[in-house]
C-alpha atoms as a PDB file:
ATOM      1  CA  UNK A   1       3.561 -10.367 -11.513  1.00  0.00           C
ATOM      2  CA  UNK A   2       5.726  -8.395 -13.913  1.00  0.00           C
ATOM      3  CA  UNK A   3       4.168  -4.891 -14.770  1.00  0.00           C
ATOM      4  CA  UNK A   4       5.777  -3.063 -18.337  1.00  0.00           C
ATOM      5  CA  UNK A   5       4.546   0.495 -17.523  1.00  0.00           C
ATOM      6  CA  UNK A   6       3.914   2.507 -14.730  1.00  0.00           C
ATOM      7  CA  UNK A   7       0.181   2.408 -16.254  1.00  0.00           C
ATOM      8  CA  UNK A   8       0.383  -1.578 -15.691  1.00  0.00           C
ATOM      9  CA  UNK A   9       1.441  -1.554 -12.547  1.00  0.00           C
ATOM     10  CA  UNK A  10      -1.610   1.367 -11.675  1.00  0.00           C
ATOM     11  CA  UNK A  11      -3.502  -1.387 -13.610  1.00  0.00           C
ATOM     12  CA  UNK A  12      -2.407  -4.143 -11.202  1.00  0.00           C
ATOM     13  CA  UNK A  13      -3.378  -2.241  -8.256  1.00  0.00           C
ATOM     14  CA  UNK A  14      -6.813  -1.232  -9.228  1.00  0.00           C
ATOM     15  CA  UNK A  15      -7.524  -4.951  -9.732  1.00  0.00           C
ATOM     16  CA  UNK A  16      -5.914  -5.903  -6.381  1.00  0.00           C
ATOM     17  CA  UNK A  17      -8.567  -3.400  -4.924  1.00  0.00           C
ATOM     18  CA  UNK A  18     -11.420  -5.418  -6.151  1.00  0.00           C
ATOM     19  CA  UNK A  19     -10.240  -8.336  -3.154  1.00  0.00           C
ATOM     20  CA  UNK A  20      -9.578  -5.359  -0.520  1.00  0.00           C
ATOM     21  CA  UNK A  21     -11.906  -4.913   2.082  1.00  0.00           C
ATOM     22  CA  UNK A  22     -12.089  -2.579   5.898  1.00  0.00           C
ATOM     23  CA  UNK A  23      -9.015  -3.549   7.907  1.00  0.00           C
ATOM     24  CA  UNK A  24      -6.505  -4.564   5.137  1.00  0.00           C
ATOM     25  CA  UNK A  25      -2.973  -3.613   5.689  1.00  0.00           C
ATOM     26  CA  UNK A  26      -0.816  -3.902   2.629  1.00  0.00           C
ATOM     27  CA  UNK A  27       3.567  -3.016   3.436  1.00  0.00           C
ATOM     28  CA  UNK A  28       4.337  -1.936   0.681  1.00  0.00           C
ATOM     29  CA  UNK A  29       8.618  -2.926   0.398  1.00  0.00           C
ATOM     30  CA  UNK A  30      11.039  -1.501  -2.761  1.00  0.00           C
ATOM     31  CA  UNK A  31      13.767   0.703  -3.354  1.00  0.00           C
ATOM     32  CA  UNK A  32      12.984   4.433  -4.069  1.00  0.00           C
ATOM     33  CA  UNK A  33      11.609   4.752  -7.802  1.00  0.00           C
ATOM     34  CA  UNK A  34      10.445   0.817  -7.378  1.00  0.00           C
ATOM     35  CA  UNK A  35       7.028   1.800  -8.132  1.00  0.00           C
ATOM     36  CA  UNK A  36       5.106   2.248  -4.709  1.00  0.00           C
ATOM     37  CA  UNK A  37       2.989   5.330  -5.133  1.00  0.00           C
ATOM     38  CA  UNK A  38       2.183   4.181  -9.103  1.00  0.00           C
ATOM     39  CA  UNK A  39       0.571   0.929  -7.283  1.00  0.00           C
ATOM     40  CA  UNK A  40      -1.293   3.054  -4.717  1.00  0.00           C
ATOM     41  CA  UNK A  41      -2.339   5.133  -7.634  1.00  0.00           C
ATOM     42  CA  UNK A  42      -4.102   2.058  -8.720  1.00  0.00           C
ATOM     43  CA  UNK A  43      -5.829   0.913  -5.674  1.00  0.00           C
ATOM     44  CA  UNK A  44      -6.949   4.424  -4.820  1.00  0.00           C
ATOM     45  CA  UNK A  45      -8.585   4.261  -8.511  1.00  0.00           C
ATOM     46  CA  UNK A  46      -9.875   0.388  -7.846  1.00  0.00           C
ATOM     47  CA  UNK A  47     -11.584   1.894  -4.446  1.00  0.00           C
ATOM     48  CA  UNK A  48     -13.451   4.346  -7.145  1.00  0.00           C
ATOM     49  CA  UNK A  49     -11.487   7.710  -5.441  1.00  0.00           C
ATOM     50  CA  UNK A  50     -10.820  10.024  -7.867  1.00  0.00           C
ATOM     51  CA  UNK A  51      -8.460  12.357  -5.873  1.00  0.00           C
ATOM     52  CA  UNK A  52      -4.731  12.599  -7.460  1.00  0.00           C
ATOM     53  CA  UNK A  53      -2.823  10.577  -5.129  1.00  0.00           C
ATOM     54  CA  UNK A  54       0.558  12.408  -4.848  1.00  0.00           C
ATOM     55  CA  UNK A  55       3.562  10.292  -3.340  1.00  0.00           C
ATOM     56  CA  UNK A  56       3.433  10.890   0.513  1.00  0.00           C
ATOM     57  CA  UNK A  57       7.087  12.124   0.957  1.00  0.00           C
ATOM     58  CA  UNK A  58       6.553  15.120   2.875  1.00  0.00           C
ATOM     59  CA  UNK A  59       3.702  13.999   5.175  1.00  0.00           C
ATOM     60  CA  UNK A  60       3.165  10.587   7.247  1.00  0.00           C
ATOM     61  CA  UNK A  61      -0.103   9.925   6.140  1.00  0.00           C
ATOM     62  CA  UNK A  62      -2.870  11.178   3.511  1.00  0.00           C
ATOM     63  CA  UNK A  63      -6.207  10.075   3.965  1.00  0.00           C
ATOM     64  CA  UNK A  64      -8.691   9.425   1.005  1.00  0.00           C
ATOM     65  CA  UNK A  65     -12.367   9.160   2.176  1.00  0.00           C
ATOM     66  CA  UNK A  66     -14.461   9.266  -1.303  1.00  0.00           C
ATOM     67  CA  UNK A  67     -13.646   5.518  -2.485  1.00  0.00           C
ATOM     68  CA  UNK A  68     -15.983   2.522  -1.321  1.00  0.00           C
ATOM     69  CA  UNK A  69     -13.989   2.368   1.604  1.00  0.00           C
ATOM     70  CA  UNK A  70     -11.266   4.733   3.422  1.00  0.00           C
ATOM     71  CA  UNK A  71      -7.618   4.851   2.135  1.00  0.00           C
ATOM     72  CA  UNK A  72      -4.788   5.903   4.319  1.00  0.00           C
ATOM     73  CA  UNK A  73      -1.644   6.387   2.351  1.00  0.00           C
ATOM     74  CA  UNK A  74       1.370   5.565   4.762  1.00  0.00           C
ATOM     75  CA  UNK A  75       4.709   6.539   4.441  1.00  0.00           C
ATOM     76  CA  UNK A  76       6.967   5.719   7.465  1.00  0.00           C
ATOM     77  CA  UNK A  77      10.259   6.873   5.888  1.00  0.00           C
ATOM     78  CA  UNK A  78      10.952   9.765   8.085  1.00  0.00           C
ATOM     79  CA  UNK A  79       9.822   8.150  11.548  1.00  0.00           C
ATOM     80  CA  UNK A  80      12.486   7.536  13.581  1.00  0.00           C
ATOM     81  CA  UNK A  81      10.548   5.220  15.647  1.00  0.00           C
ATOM     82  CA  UNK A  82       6.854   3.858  16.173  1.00  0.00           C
ATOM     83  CA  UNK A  83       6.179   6.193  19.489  1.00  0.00           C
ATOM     84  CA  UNK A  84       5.765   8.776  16.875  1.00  0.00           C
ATOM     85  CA  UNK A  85       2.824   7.037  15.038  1.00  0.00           C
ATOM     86  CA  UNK A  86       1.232   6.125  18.536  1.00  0.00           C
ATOM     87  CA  UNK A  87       1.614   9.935  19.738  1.00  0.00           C
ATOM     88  CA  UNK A  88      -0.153  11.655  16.532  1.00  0.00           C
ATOM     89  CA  UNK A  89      -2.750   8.506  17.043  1.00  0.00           C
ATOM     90  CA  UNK A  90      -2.328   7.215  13.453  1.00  0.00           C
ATOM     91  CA  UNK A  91      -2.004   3.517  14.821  1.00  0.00           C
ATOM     92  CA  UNK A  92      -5.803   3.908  14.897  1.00  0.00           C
ATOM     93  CA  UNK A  93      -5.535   3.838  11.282  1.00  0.00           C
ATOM     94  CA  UNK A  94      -4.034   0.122  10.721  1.00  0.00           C
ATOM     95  CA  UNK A  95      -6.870  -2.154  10.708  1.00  0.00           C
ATOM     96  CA  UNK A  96      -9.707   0.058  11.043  1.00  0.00           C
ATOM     97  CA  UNK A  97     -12.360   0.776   8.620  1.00  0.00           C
ATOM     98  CA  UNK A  98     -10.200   1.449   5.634  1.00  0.00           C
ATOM     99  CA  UNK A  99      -7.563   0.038   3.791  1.00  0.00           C
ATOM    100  CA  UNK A 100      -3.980   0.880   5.455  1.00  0.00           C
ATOM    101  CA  UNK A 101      -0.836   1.523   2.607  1.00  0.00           C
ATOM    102  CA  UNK A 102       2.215   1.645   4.465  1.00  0.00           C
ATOM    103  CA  UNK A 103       5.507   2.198   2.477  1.00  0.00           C
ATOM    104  CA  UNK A 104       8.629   2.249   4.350  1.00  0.00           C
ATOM    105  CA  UNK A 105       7.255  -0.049   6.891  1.00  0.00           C
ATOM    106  CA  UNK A 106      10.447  -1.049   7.599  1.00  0.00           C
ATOM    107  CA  UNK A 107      11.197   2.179   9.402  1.00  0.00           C
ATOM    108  CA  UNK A 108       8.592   0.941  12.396  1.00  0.00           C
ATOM    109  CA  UNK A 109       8.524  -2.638  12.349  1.00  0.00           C
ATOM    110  CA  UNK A 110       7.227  -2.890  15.690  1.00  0.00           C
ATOM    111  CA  UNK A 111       3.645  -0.921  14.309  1.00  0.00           C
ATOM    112  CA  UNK A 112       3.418  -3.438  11.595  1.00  0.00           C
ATOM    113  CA  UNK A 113      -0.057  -5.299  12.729  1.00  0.00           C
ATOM    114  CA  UNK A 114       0.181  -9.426  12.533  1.00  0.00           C
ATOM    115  CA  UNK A 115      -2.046 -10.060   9.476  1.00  0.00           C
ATOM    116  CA  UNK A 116      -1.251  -8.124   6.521  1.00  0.00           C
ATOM    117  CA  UNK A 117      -0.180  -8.285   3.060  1.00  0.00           C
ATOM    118  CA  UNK A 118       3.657  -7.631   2.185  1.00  0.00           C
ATOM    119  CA  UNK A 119       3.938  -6.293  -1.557  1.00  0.00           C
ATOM    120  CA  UNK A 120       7.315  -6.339  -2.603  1.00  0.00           C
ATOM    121  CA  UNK A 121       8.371  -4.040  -5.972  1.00  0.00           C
ATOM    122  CA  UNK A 122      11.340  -4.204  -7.808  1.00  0.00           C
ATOM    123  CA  UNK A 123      12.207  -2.155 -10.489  1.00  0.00           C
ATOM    124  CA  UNK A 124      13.993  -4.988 -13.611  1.00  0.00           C
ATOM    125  CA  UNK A 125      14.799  -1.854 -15.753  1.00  0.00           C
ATOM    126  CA  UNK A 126      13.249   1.822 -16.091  1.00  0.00           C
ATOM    127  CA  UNK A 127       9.553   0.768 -16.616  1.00  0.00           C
ATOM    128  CA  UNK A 128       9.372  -3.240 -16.056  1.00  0.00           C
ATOM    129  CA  UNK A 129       8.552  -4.017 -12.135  1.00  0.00           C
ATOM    130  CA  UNK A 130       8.567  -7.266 -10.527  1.00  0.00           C
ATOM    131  CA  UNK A 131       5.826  -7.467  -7.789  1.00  0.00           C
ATOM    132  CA  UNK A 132       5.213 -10.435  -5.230  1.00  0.00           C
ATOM    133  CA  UNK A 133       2.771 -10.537  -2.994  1.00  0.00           C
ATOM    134  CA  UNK A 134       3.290 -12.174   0.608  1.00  0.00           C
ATOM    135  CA  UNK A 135      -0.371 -12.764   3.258  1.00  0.00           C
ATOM    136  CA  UNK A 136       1.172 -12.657   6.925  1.00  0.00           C
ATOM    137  CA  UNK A 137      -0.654 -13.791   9.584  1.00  0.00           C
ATOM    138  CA  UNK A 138      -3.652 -15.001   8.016  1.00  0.00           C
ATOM    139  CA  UNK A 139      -4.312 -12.361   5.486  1.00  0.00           C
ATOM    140  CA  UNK A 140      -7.594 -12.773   4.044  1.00  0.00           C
ATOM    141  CA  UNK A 141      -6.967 -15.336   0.875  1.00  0.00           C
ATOM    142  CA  UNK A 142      -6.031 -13.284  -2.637  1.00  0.00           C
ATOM    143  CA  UNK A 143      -6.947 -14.397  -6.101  1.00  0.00           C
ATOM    144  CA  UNK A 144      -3.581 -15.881  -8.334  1.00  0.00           C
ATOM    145  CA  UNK A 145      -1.445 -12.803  -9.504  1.00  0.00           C
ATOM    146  CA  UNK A 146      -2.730 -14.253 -13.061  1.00  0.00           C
ATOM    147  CA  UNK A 147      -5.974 -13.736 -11.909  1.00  0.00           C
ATOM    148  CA  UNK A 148      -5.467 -10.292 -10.761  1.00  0.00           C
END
């Protein structure tokens, strides 16, 4: 899927929502700037919360309760390992009864559960993204990217 606008690629994710259901895990993989918070932005609206959903940065994980289901905003990047997640008992989080939106899961590969959904962003110029979506480990099946 190639997104124009960081409104498309909110766009994109609020339509991904719509196949999301308790206990999805979606890695979110991209360079800084690739578009990663703009495409939470748009699941957090497609899960009907209406809370501004602020890149994570500064914190490991922001929680968003109001939607249809639970959304826990991820973002690994200052972990220096996964004992860190287990200790503050955010592992609970993957798989549970929301929808789990890890960026930077490279930072912790070893907390990255067996069935998820990698979402790969790439920024093709200041607003145009490239995103490609990857099931692992049986990851519930996903309409076409057309479709979406």
């Amino acid at each position: 899927m190639i997104t124009h606008s960081p409104l498309e690629t909110r766009r994109f994710g609020s339509r991904l929502a719509q196949s999301l259901r308790a206990g999805d895990v979606l890695l979110l993989e991209g360079d800084l700037g690739a578009g990663k918070s703009e495409l939470t932005r748009g699941i957090a609206a497609g899960l009907g919360i209406d809370d501004p959903v602020p890149s994570p940065s500064f914190t490991i994980l922001n929680v968003y309760e109001s939607g249809r289901v639970p959304l826990y905003h991820f973002d690994w990047y200052r972990l220096r390992e996964a004992e860190e997640l287990y200790e503050l008992g955010m592992d609970e989080y993957l798989g549970g009864d929301g929808i789990a939106v890890v960026e930077w899961p490279s930072r912790c590969p070893e907390a990255v559960p067996p069935t998820c959904l990698i979402i790969r962003l790439a920024a093709l110029d200041e607003n145009t993204r490239d995103i490609r979506l990857q099931p692992v480990g049986g990851f519930h099946s996903m309409p076409e990217t057309e479709e979406i």
